[in-house]
C-alpha atoms as a PDB file:
ATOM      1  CA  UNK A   1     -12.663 -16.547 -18.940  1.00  0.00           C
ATOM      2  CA  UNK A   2     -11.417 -18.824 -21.225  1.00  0.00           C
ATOM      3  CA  UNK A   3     -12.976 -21.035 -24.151  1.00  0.00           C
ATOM      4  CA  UNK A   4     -11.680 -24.460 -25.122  1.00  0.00           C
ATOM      5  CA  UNK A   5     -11.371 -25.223 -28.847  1.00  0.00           C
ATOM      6  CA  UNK A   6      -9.722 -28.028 -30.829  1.00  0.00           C
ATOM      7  CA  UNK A   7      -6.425 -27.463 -32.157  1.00  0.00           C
ATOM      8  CA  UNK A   8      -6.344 -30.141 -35.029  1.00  0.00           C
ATOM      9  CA  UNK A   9      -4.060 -27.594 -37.008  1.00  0.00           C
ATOM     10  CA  UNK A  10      -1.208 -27.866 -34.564  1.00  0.00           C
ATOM     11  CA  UNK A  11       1.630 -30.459 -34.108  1.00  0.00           C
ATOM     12  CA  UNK A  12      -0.638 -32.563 -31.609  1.00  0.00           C
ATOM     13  CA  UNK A  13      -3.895 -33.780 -32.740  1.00  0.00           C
ATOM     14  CA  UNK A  14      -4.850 -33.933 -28.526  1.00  0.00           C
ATOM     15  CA  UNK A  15      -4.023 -30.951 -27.083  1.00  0.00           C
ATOM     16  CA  UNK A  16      -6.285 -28.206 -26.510  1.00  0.00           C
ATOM     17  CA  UNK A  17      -6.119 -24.890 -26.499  1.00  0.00           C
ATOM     18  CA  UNK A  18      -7.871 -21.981 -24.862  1.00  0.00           C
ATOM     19  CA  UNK A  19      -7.785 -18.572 -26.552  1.00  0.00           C
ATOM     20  CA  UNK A  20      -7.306 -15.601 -23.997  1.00  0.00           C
ATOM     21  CA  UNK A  21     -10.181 -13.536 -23.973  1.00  0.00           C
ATOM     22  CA  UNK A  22      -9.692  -9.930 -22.307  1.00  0.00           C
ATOM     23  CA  UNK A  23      -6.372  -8.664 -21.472  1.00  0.00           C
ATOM     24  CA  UNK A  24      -3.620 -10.998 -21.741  1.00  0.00           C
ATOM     25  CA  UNK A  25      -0.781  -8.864 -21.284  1.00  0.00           C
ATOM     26  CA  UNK A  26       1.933 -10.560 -19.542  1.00  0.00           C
ATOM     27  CA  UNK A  27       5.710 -10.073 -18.818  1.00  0.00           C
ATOM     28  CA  UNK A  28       8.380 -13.101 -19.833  1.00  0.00           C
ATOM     29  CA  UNK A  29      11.872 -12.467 -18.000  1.00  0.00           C
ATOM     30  CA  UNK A  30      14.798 -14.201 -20.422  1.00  0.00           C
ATOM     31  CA  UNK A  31      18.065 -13.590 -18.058  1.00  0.00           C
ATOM     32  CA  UNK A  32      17.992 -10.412 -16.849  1.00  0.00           C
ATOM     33  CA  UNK A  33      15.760  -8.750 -19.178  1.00  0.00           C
ATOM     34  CA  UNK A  34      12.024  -8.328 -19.061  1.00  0.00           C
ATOM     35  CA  UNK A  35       9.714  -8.407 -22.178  1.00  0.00           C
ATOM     36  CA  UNK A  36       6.454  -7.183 -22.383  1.00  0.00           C
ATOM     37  CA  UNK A  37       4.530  -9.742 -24.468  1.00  0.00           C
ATOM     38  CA  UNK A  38       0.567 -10.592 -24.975  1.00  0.00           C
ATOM     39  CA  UNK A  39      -0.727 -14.400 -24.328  1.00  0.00           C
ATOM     40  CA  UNK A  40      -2.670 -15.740 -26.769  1.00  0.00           C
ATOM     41  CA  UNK A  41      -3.155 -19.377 -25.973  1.00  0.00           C
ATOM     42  CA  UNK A  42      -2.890 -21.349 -22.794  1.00  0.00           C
ATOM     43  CA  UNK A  43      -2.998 -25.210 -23.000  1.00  0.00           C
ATOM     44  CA  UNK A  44      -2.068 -28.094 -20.934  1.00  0.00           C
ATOM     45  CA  UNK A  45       1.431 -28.023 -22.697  1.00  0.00           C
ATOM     46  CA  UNK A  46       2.411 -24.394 -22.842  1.00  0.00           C
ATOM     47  CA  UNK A  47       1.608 -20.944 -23.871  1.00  0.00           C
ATOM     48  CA  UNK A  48       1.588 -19.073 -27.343  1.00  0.00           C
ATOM     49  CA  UNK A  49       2.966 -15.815 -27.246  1.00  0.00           C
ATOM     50  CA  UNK A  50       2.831 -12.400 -29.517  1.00  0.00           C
ATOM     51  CA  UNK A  51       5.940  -9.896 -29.217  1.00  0.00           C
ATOM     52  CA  UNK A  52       8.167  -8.125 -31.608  1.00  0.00           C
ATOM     53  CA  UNK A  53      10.611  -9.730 -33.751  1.00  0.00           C
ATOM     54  CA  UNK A  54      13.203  -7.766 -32.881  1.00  0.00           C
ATOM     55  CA  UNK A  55      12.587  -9.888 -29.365  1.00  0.00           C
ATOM     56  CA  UNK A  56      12.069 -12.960 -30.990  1.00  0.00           C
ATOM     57  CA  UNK A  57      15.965 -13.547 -31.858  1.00  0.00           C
ATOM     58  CA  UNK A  58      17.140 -13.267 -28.281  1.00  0.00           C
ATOM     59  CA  UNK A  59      14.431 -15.381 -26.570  1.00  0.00           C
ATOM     60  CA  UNK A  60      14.910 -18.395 -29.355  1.00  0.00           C
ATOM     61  CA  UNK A  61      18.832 -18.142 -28.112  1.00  0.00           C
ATOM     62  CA  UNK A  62      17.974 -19.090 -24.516  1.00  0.00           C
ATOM     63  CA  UNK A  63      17.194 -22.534 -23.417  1.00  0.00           C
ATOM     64  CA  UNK A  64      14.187 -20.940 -20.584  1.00  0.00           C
ATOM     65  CA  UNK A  65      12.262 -18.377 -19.750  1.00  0.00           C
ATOM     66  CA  UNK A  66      10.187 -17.055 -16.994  1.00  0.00           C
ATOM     67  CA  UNK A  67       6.328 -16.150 -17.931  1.00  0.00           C
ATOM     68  CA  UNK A  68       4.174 -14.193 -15.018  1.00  0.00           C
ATOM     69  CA  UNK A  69       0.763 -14.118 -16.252  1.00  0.00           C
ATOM     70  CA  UNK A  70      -2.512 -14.395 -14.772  1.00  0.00           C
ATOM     71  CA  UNK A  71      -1.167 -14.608 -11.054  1.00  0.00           C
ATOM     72  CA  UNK A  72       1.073 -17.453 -12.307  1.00  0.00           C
ATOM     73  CA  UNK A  73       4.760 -17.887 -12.639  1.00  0.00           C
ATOM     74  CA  UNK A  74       6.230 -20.515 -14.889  1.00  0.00           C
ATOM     75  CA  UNK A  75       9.546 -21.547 -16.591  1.00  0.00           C
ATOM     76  CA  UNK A  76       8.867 -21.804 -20.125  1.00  0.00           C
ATOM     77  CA  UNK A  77      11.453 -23.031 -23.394  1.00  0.00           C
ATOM     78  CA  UNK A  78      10.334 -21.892 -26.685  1.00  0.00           C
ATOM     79  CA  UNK A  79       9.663 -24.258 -29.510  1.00  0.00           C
ATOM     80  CA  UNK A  80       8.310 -22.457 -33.143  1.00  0.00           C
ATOM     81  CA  UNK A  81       7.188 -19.166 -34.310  1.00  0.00           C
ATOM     82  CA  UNK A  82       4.827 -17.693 -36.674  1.00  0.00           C
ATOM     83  CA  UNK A  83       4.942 -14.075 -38.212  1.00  0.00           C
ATOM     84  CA  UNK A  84       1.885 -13.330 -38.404  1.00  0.00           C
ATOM     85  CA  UNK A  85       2.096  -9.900 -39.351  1.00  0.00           C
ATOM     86  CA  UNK A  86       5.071  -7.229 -40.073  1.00  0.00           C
ATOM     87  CA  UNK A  87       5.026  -5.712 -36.503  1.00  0.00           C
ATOM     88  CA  UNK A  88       3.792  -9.359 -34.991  1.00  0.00           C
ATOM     89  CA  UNK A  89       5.314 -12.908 -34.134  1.00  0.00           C
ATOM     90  CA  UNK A  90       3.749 -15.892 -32.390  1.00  0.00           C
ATOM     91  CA  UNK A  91       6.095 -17.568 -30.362  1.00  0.00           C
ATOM     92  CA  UNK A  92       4.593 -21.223 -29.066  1.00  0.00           C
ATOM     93  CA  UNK A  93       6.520 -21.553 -25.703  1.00  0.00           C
ATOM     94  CA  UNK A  94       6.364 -25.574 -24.132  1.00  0.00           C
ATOM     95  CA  UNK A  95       5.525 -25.532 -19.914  1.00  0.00           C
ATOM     96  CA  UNK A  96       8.833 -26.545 -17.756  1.00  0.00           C
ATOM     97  CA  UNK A  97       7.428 -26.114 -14.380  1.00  0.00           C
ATOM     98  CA  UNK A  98       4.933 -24.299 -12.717  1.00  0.00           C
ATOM     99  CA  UNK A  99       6.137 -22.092  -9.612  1.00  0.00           C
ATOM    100  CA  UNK A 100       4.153 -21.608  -6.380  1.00  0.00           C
ATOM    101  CA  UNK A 101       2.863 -18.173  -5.928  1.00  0.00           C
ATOM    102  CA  UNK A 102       5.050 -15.777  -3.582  1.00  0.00           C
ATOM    103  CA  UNK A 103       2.969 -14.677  -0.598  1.00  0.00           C
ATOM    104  CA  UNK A 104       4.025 -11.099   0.485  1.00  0.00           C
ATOM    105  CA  UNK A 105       4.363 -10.275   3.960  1.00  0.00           C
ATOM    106  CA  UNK A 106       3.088  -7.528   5.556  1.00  0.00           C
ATOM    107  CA  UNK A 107       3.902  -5.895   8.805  1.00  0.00           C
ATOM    108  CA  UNK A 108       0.653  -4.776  10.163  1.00  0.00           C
ATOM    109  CA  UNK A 109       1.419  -1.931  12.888  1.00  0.00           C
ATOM    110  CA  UNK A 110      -2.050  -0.331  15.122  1.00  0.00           C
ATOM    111  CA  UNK A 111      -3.079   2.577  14.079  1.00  0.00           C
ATOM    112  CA  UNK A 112       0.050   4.145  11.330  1.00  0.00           C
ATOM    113  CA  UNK A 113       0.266   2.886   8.146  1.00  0.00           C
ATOM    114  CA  UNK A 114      -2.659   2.394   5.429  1.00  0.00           C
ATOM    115  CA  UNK A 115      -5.883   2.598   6.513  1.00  0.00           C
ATOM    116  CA  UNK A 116      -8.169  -0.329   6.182  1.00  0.00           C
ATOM    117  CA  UNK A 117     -10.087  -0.568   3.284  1.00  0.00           C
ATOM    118  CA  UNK A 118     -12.203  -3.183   4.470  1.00  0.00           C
ATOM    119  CA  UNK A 119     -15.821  -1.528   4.886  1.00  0.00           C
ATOM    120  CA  UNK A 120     -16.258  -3.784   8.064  1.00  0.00           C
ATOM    121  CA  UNK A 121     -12.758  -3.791  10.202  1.00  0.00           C
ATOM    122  CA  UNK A 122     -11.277  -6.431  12.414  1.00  0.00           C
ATOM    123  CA  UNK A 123     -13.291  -6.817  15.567  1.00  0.00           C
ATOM    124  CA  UNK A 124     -10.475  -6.814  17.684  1.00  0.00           C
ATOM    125  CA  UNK A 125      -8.580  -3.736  16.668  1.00  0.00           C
ATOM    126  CA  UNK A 126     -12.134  -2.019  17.551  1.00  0.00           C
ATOM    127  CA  UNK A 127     -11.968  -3.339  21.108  1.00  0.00           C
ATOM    128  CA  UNK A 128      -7.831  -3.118  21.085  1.00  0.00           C
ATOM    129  CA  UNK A 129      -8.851   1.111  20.534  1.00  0.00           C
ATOM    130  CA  UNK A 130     -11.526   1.075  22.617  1.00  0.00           C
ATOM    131  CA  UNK A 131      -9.691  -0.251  25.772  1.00  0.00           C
ATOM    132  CA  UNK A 132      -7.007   2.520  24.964  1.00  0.00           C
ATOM    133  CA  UNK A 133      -9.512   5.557  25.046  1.00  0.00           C
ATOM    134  CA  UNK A 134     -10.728   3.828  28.380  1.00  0.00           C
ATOM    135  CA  UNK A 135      -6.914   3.450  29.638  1.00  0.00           C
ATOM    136  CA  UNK A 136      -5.737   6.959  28.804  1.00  0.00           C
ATOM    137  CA  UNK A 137      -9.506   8.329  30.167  1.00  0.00           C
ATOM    138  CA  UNK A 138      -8.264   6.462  33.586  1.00  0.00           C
ATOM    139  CA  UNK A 139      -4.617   7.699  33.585  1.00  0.00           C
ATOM    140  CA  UNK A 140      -5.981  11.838  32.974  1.00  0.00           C
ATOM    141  CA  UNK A 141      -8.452  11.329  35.885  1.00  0.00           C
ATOM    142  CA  UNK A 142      -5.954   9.847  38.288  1.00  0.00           C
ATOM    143  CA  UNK A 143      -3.255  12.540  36.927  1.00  0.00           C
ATOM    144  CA  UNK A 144      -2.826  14.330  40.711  1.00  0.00           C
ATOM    145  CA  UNK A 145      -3.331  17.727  39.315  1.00  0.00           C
ATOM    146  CA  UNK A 146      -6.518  17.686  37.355  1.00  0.00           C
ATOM    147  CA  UNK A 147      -7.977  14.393  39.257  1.00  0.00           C
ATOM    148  CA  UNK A 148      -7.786  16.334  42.799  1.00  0.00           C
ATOM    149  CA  UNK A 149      -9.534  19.422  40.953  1.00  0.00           C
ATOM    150  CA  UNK A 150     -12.507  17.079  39.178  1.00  0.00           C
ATOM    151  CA  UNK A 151     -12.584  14.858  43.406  1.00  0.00           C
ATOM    152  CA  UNK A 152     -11.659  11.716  41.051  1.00  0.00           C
ATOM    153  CA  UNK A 153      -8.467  10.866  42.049  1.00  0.00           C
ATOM    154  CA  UNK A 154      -8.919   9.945  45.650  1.00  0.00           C
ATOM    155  CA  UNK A 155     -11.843   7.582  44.127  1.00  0.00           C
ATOM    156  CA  UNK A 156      -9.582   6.382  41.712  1.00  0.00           C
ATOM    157  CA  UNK A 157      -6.645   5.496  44.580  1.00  0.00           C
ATOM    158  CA  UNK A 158      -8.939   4.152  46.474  1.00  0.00           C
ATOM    159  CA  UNK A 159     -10.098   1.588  44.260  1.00  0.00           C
ATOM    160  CA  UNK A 160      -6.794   0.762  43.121  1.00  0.00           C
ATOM    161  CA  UNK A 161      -5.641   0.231  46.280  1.00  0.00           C
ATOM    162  CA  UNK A 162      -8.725  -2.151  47.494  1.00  0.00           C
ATOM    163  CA  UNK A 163      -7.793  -3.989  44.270  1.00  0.00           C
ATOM    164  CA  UNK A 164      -4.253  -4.119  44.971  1.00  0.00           C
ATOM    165  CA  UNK A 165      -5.290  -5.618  48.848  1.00  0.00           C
ATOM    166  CA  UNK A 166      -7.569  -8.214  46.805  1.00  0.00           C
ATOM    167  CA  UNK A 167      -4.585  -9.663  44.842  1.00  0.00           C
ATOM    168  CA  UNK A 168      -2.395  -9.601  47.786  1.00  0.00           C
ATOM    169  CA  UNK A 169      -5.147 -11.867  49.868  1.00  0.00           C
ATOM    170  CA  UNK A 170      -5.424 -14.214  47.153  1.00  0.00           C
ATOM    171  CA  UNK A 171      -2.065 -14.751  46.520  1.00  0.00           C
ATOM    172  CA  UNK A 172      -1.058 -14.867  50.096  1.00  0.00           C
ATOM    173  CA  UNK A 173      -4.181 -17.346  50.826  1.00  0.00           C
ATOM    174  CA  UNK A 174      -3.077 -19.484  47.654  1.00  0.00           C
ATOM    175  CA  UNK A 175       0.982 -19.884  48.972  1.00  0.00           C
ATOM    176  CA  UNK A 176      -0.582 -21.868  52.494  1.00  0.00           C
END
């Protein structure tokens, strides 16, 4: 993404700079307000900036600013400009700190929400729905109504009760 080349035209014969190839729109936050700027240059040092001169006055008055761009957020102070063109200033900005990215949270609820856009979902949330189709299945067959019509729920009470006796044994076998 980016290409290094040899700044021997800039202050500092030893720093070098990568042009930004592609979009480099970025957005640098001076107090409260937000600019929309383009990135030029990233070095080791800073970044080089274009905006609008009618920004340029009120970022030169602050002492830092705050630069998102490329998934990064940094604190930035500037340090010279260049008008390149009528409509067009380069702003060289020197690196204060680099900030560690923000991870977002997410509260994940079963089955409302967005679906998921993965092509192969979670493993588990297939067996989590699968053992709730089997559960409610269960529950409508034992329901007294429509399980003594269908002969299932005497089957069903049945088994729940031998179960039931099972537990009881085991627990009353594992307290002597």
């Amino acid at each position: 993404m980016y290409n290094i080349v040899d700044t021997h035209t800039s202050q500092e014969a030893n720093t070098f700079c990568c042009p930004v190839t592609g979009d480099g729109r970025a957005k640098l936050k001076v107090g409260r307000k937000k600019f929309h700027v383009i990135v030029r240059e990233t070095s080791i040092k800073g970044f080089t900036v274009e905006m609008k001169p009618g920004d340029v006055k009120r970022i030169l008055s602050t002492k830092s600013a705050t630069l998102a761009f490329d998934d990064r957020r940094v604190d930035i102070e500037p340090e010279s400009t260049n008008q390149i063109a009528k409509d067009k200033v380069l702003v060289r900005f020197a690196l204060l700190r680099e900030h560690a990215p923000k991870e977002k949270f997410r509260l994940k609820i079963p089955f409302f929400g967005r679906k998921n856009r993965d092509p192969h979902p979670d493993v588990s949330m297939s067996v989590a729905a699968y053992g709730g189709v089997v559960l409610v299945l269960f529950c409508v067959l034992a329901m007294p109504g429509l399980g003594d019509h269908l002969g299932t729920a005497p089957r069903i009470e049945a088994a729940v009760k031998t179960i039931l006796q099972g537990f009881d044994s085991r627990f009353t076998n594992f307290r002597r």
